[in-house]
C-alpha atoms as a PDB file:
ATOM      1  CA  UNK A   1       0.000   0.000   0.000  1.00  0.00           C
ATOM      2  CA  UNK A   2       1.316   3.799  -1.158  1.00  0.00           C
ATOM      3  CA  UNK A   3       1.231   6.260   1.504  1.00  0.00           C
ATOM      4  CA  UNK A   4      -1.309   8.822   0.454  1.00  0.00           C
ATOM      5  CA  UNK A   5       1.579  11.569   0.238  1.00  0.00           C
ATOM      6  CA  UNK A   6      -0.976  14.154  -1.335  1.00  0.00           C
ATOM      7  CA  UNK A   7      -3.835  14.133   0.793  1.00  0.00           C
ATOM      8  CA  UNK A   8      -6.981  11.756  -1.220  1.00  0.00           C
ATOM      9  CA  UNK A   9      -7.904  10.078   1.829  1.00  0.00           C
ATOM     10  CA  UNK A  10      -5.183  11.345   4.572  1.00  0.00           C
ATOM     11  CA  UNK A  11      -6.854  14.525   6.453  1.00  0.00           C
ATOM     12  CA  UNK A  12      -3.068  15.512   7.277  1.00  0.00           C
ATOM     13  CA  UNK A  13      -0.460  14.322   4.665  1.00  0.00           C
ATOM     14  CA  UNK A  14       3.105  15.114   4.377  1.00  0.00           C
ATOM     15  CA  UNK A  15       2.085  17.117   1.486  1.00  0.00           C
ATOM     16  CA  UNK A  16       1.227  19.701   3.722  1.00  0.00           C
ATOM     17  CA  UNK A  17       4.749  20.092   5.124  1.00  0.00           C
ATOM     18  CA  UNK A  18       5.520  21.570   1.851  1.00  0.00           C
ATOM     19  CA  UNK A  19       4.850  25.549   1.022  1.00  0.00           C
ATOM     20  CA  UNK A  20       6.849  26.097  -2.128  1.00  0.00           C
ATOM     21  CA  UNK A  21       4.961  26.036  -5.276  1.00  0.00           C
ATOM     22  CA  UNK A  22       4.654  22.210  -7.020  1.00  0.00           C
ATOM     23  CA  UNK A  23       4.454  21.160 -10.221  1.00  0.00           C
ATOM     24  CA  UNK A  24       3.571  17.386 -11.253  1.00  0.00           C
ATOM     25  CA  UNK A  25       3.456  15.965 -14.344  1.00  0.00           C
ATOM     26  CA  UNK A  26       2.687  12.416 -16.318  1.00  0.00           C
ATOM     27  CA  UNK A  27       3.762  11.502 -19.616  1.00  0.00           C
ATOM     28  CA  UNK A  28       0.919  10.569 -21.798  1.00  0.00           C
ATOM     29  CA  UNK A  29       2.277   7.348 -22.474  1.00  0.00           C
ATOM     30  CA  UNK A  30       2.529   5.554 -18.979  1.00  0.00           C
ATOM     31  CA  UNK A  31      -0.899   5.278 -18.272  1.00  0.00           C
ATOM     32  CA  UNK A  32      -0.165   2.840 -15.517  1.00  0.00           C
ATOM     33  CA  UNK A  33       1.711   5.187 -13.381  1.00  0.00           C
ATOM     34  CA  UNK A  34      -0.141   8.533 -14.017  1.00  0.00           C
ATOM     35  CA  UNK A  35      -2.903   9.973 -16.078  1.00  0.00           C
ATOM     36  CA  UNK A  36      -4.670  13.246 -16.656  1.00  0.00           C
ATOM     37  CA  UNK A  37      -7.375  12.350 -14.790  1.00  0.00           C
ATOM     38  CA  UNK A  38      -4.715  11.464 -11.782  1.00  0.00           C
ATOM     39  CA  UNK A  39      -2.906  15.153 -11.731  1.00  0.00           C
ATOM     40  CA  UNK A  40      -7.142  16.389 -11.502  1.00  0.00           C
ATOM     41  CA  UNK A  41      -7.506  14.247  -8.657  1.00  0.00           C
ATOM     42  CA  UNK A  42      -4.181  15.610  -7.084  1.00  0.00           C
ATOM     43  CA  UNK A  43      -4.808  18.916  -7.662  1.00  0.00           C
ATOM     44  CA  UNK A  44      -8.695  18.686  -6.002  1.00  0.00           C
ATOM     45  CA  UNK A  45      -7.329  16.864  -3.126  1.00  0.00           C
ATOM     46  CA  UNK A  46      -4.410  19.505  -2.574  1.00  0.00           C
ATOM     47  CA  UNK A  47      -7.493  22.172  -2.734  1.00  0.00           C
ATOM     48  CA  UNK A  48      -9.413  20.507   0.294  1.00  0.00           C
ATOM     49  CA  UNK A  49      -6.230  20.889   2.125  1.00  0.00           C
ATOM     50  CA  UNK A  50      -6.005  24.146   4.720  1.00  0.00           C
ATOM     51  CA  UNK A  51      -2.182  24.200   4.559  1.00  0.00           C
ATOM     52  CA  UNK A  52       0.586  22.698   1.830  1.00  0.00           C
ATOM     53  CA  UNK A  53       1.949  24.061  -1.422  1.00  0.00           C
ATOM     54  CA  UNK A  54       1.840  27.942  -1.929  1.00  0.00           C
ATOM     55  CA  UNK A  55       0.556  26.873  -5.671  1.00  0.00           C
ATOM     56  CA  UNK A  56       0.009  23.591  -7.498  1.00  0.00           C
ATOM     57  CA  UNK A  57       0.310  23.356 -11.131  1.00  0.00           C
ATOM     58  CA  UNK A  58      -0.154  19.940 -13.128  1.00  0.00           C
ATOM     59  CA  UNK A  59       0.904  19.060 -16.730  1.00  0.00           C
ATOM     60  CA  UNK A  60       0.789  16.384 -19.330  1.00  0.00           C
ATOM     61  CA  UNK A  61       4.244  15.274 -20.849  1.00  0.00           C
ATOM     62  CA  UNK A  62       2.827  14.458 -24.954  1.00  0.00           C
ATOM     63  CA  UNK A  63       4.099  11.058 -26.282  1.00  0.00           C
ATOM     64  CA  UNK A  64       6.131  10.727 -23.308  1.00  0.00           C
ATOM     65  CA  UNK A  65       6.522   7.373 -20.933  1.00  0.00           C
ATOM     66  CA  UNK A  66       7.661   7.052 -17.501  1.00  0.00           C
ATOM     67  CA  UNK A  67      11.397   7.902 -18.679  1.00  0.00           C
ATOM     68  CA  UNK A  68      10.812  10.933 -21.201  1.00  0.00           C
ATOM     69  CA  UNK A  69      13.088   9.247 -23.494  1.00  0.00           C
ATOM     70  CA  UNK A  70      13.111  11.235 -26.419  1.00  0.00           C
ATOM     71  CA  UNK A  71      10.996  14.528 -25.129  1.00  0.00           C
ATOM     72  CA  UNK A  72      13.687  15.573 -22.913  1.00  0.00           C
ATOM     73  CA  UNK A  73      13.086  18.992 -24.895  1.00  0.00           C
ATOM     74  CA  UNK A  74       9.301  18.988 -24.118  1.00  0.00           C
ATOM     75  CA  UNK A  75      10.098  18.277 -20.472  1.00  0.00           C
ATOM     76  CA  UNK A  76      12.513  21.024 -20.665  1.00  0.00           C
ATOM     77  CA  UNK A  77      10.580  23.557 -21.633  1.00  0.00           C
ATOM     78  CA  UNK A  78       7.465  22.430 -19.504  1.00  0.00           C
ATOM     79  CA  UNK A  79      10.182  23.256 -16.490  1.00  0.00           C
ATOM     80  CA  UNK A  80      11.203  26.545 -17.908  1.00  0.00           C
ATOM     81  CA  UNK A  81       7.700  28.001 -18.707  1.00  0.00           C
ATOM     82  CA  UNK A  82       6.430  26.985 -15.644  1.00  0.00           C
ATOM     83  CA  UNK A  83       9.645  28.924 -13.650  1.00  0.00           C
ATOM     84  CA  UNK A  84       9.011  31.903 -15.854  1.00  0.00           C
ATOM     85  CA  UNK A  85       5.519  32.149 -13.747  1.00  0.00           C
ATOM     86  CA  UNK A  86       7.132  32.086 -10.365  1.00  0.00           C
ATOM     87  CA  UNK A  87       9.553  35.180 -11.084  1.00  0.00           C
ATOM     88  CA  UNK A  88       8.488  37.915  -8.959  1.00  0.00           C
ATOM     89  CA  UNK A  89       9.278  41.478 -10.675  1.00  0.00           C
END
């Protein structure tokens, strides 16, 4: 059994410890170790929460399995546009 790090059926998860902003992400080609409908539930449970993450942001890696072989550049600039959105001017 997985601990329930993010909070779907914990009322106080070690998710809570954190208060940086978080992004998560699945490729959409590893269906058996994260989907779409996963980061939604992540992100919903997170939501419930009264403490954790300053922000939570989810994306889906295209044509990308568990290893991102071969979208390392996707990945890349998934990272980078996200960072661009923390900057504080």
């Amino acid at each position: 059994m997985r601990p329930d790090f993010f909070g779907v059926q914990t009322p106080n998860p070690p998710v809570t410890r954190i208060r940086c902003p978080l992004l998560a992400w699945f490729g959409t080609n590893e269906s058996d170790i994260g989907t779409a409908e996963d980061l939604e539930l992540l992100e919903s449970s997170l939501k419930r929460l009264s403490s954790g993450p300053a922000r939570v942001d989810t994306a889906m890696i295209r044509n990308a399995g568990h290893m991102y072989d071969g979208e390392e550049a996707q990945v890349a600039q998934t990272l980078a546009t996200w960072a661009d959105t923390l900057v504080r001017r």
